[in-house]
Protein backbone atom coordinates (compact mmCIF):
# COMPACT_ATOMS: atom_id res chain seq x y z
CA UNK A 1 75.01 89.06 124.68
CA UNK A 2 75.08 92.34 125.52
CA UNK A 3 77.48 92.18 127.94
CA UNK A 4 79.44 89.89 125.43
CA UNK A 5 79.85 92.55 122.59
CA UNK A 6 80.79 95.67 125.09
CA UNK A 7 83.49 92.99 126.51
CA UNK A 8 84.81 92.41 122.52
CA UNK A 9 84.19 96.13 122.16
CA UNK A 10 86.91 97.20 125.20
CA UNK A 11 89.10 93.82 124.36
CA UNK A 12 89.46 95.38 120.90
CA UNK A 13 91.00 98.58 121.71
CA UNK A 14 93.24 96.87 124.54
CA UNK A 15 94.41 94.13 121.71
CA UNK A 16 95.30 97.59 119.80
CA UNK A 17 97.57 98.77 122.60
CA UNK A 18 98.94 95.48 122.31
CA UNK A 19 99.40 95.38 118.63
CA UNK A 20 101.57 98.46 119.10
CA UNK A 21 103.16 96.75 122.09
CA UNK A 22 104.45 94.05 119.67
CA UNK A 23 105.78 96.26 116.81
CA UNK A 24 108.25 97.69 118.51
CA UNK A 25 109.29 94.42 120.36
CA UNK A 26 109.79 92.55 117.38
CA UNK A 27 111.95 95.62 116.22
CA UNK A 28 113.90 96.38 119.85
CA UNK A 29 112.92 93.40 121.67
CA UNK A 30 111.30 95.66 124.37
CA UNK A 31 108.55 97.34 125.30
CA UNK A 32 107.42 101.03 124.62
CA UNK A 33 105.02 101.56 127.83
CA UNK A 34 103.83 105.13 126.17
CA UNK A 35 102.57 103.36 123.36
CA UNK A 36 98.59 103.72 125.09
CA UNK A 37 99.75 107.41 126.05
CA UNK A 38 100.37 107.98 122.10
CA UNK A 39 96.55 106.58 122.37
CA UNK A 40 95.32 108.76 124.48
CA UNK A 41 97.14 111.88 122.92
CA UNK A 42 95.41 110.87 119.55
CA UNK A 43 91.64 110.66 121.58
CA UNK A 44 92.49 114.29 123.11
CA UNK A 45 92.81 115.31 119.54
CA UNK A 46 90.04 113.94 118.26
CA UNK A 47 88.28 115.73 120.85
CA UNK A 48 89.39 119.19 119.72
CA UNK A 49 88.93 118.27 116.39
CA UNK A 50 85.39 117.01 116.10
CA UNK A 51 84.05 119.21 119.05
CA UNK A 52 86.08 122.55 119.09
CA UNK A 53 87.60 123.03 115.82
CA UNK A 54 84.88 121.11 114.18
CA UNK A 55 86.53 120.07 111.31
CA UNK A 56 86.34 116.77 109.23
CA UNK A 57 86.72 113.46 110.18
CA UNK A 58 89.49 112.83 107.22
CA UNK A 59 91.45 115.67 108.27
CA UNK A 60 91.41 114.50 111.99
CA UNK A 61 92.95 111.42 110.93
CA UNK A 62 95.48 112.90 109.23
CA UNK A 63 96.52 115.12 111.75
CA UNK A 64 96.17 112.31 114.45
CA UNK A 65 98.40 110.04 112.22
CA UNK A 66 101.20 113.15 111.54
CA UNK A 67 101.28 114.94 114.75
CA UNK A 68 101.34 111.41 117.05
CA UNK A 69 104.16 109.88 114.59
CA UNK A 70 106.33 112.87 114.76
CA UNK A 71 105.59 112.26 119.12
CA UNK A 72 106.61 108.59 118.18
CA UNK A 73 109.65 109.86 116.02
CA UNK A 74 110.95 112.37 118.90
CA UNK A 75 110.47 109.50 121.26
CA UNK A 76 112.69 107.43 119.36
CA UNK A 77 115.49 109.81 119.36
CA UNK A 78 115.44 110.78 123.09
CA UNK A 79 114.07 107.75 124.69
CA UNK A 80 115.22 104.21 123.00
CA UNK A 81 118.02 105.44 120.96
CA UNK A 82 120.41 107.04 123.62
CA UNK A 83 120.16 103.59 125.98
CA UNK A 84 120.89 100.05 125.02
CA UNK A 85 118.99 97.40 126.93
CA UNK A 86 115.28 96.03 127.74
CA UNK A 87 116.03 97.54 131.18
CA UNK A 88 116.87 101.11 130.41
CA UNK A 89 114.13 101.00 127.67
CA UNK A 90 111.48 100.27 130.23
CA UNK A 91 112.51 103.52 132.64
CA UNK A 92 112.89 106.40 129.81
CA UNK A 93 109.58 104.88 128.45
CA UNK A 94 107.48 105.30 131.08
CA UNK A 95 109.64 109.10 131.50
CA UNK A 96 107.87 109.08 128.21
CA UNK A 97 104.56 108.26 129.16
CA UNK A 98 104.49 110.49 132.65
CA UNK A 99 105.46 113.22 130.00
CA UNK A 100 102.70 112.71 128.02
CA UNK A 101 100.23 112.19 130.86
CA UNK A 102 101.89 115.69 132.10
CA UNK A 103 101.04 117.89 128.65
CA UNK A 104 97.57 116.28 128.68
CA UNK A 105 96.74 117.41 131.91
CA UNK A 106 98.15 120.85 131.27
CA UNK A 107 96.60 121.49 128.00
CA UNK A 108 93.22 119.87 128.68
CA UNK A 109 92.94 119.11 132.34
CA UNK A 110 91.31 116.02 134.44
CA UNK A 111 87.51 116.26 133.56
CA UNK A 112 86.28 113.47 131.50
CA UNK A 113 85.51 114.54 127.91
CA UNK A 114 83.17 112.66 125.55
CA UNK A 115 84.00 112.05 122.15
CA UNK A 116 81.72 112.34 119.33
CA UNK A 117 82.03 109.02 117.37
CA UNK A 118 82.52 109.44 113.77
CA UNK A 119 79.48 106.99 112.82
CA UNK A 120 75.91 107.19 113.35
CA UNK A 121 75.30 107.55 117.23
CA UNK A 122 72.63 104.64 116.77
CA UNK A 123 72.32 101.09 118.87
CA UNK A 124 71.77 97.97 117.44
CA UNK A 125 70.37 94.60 118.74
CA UNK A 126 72.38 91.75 116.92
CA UNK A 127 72.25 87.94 118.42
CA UNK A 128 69.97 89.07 120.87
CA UNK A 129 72.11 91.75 122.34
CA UNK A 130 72.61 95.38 122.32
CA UNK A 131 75.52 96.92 120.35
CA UNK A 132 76.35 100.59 119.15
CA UNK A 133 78.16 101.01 115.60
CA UNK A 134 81.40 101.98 117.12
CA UNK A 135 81.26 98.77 119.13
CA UNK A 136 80.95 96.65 115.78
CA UNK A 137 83.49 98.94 114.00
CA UNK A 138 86.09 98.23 117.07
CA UNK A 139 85.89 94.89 116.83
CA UNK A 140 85.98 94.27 112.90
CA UNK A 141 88.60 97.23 112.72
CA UNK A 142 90.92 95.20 115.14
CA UNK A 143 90.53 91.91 113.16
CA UNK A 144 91.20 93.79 109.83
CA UNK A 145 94.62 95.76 111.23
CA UNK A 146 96.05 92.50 112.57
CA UNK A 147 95.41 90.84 109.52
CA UNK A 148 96.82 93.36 107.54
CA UNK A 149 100.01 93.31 109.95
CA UNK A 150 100.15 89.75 109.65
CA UNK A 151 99.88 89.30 106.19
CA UNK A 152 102.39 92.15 105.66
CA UNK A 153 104.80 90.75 107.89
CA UNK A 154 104.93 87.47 106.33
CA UNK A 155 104.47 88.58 102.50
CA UNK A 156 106.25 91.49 102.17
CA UNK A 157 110.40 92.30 101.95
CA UNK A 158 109.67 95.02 104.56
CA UNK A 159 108.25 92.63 107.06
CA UNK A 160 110.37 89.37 106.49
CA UNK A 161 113.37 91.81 107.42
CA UNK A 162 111.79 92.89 110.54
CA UNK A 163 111.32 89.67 111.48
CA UNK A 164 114.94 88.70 110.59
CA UNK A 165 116.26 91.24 112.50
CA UNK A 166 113.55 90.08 115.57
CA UNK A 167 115.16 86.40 115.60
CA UNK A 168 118.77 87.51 115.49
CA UNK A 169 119.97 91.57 114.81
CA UNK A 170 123.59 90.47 113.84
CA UNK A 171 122.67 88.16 111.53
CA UNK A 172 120.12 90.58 109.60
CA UNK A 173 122.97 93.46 109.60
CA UNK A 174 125.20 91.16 108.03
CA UNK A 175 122.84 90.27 104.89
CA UNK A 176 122.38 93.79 104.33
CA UNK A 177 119.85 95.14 106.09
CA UNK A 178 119.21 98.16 107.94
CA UNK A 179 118.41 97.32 110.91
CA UNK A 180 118.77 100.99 112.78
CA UNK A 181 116.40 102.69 110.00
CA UNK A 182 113.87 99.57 109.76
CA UNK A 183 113.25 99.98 113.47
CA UNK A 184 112.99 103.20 113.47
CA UNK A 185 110.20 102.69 110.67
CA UNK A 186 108.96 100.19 113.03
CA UNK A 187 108.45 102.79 115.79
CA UNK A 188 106.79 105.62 113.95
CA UNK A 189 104.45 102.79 112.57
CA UNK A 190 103.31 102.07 116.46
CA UNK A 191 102.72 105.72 116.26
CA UNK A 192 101.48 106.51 113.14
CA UNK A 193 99.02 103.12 114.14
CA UNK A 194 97.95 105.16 117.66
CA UNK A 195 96.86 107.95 115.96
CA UNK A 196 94.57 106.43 113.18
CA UNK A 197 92.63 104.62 115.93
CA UNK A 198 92.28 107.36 118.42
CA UNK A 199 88.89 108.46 116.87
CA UNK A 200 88.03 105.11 116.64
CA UNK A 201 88.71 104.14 120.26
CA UNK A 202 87.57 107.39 121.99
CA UNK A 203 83.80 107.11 121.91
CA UNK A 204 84.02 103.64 123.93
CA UNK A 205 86.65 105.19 126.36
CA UNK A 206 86.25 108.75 126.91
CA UNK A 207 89.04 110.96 126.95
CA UNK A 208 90.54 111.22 130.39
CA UNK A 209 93.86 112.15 131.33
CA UNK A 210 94.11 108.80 133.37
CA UNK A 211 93.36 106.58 130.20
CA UNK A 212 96.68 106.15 129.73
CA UNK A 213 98.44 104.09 132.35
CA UNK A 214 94.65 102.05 132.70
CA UNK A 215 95.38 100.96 128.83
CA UNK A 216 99.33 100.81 129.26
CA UNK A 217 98.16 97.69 131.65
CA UNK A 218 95.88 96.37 130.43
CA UNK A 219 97.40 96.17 126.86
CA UNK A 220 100.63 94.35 128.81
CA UNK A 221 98.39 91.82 130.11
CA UNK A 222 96.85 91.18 126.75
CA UNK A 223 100.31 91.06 125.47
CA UNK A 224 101.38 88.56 128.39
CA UNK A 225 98.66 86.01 127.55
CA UNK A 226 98.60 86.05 123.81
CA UNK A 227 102.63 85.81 123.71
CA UNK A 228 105.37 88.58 123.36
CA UNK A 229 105.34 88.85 119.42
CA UNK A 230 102.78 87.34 118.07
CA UNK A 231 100.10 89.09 116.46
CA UNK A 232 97.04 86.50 116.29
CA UNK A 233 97.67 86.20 120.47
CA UNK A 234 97.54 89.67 120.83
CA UNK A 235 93.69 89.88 119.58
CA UNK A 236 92.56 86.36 121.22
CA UNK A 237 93.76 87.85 123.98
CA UNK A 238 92.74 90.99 123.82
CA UNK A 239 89.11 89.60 123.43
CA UNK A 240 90.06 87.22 126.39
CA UNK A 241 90.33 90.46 128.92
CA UNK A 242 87.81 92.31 127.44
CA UNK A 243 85.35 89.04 128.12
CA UNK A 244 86.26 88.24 131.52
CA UNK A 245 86.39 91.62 132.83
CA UNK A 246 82.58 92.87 131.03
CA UNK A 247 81.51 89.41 132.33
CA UNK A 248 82.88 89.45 135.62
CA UNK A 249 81.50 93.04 136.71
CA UNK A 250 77.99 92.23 135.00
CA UNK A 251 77.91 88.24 137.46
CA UNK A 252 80.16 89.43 140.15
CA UNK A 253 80.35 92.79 140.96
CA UNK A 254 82.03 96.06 139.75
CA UNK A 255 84.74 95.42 142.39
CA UNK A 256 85.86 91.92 140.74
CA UNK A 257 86.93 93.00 136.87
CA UNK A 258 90.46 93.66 137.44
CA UNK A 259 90.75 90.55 140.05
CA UNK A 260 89.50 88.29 137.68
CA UNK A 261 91.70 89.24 134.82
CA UNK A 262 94.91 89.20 136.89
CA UNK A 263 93.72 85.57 137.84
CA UNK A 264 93.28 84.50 134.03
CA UNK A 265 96.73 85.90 133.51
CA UNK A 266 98.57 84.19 136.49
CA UNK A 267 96.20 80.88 135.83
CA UNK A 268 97.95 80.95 131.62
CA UNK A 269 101.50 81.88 132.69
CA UNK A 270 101.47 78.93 134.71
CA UNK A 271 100.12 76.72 132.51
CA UNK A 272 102.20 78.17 129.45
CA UNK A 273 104.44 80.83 130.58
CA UNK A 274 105.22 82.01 127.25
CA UNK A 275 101.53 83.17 126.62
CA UNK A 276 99.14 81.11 124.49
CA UNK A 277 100.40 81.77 121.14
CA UNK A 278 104.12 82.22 122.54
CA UNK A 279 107.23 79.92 121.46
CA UNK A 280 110.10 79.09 122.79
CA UNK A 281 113.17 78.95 121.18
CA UNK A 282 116.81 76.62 121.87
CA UNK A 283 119.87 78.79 121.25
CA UNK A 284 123.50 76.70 121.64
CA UNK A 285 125.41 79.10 124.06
């Protein structure tokens, strides 16, 4: 069991890369690969916050949820919005992320930093198993956030339009809708979303200037299984990857993790290449 919860631990905060992963494909139908960068900016602040500024856990947030959806914001201007195309998206994105990984290692280097977890530093043994509060908050915070997306999506004006504009952009333009500013909401929501779990997510992973591109692929396998757009596949499987890779290293070896999740993901896509919870639709051409 105890490998169990530290597996839904790490699967939570790669199903919240992939949450963000899905946002803005449902708004741009691609992919924003320095989504886990915006991550891992919001973890390096949370450092400096809690350990050398030692200020409040409230005001971290905030300035985690400002300063990494104004990075969002500027990223939308000079990244996705000068280039049309899945394509073009994918290169200035990761131009993005390399960026980002760039100002990290300038402003706080390559050593490995631990971050102070906002709860009580105290380990708990539930089902027979040993778990740490942060544990338990990642993996109830990442049920709570995609139900709130999912409920939102489907209940609210706001997300019945982005979803509109997901299944056909025209179409959505034409009843009324703003599709340019909605997606740009979109976007600075993925950000906005990275910061507020940065001092959530950086006890369980450090902060490391590296973190980046190891969530970046880990969240696009989690997005790859569960199904491009959908929400509830993003968290199964982002517990599916977090399972078979604490499970793998604790029967096989540390060497096997990564193996073994790359063979759960090529044993799904061909089984059901559009990802467990993934559709696919007929369009008359």
């Amino acid at each position: 069991m105890t490998a169990i919860w530290s597996g839904l631990s790490i699967g939570a905060v790669y199903a919240l890369v992939g949450l963000g992963y899905n946002v803005v494909f449902i708004a741009y139908t691609t992919f924003n690969f320095a989504h886990a960068q915006l991550m891992m900016f919001a973890i390096f602040v949370t450092y400096w916050g809690l350990v050398v500024a030692d200020l409040p856990v409230v005001l971290i947030l905030l300035i985690c949820a400002v300063g990494v959806g104004l990075i969002a914001l500027l990223e939308e201007f000079v990244a996705i919005r000068p280039v049309t195309g899945m394509h073009a998206h994918l290169v200035t994105t990761l131009g993005m992320a390399t960026l980002l990984d760039g100002v990290t290692r300038l402003i706080w280097g390559d050593n490995v930093l631990q971050v102070p977890s906002p709860f009580p530093d105290t380990t708990l043994t539930l089902l027979g198993g040993r778990v740490s509060v942060v544990e338990i908050a990642l993996v109830v915070g990442v049920v709570l956030v995609t139900a709130a997306i999912i409920v939102y999506s489907r209940r609210s004006l706001t997300g019945l339009a982005l979803l509109a504009m997901a299944e056909d952009r025209d179409a959505a333009r034409l009843r009324g809708i703003d599709v340019r500013r909605l997606a740009l909401g979109a976007f600075v929501f993925s950000g906005v979303l990275a910061g507020l779990v940065g001092p959530l997510v950086g006890p369980k992973t450090f902060a490391v200037a590296t973190l980046g591109a190891a969530l970046a692929l880990k969240g696009f396998v989690v997005v790859a299984i569960g199904g491009f757009g959908s929400f509830p596949g993003v968290l199964v499987g982002g517990f599916a990857v977090g399972l078979v890779e604490s499970l793998a290293g604790r029967w096989l070896g540390s060497q096997f993790p990564t193996i073994a999740v790359f063979a759960v993901l090529v044993l799904i896509l061909l089984l059901k290449p559009t990802g467990l919870f993934g559709t696919v639709r007929e369009r008359v051409v």
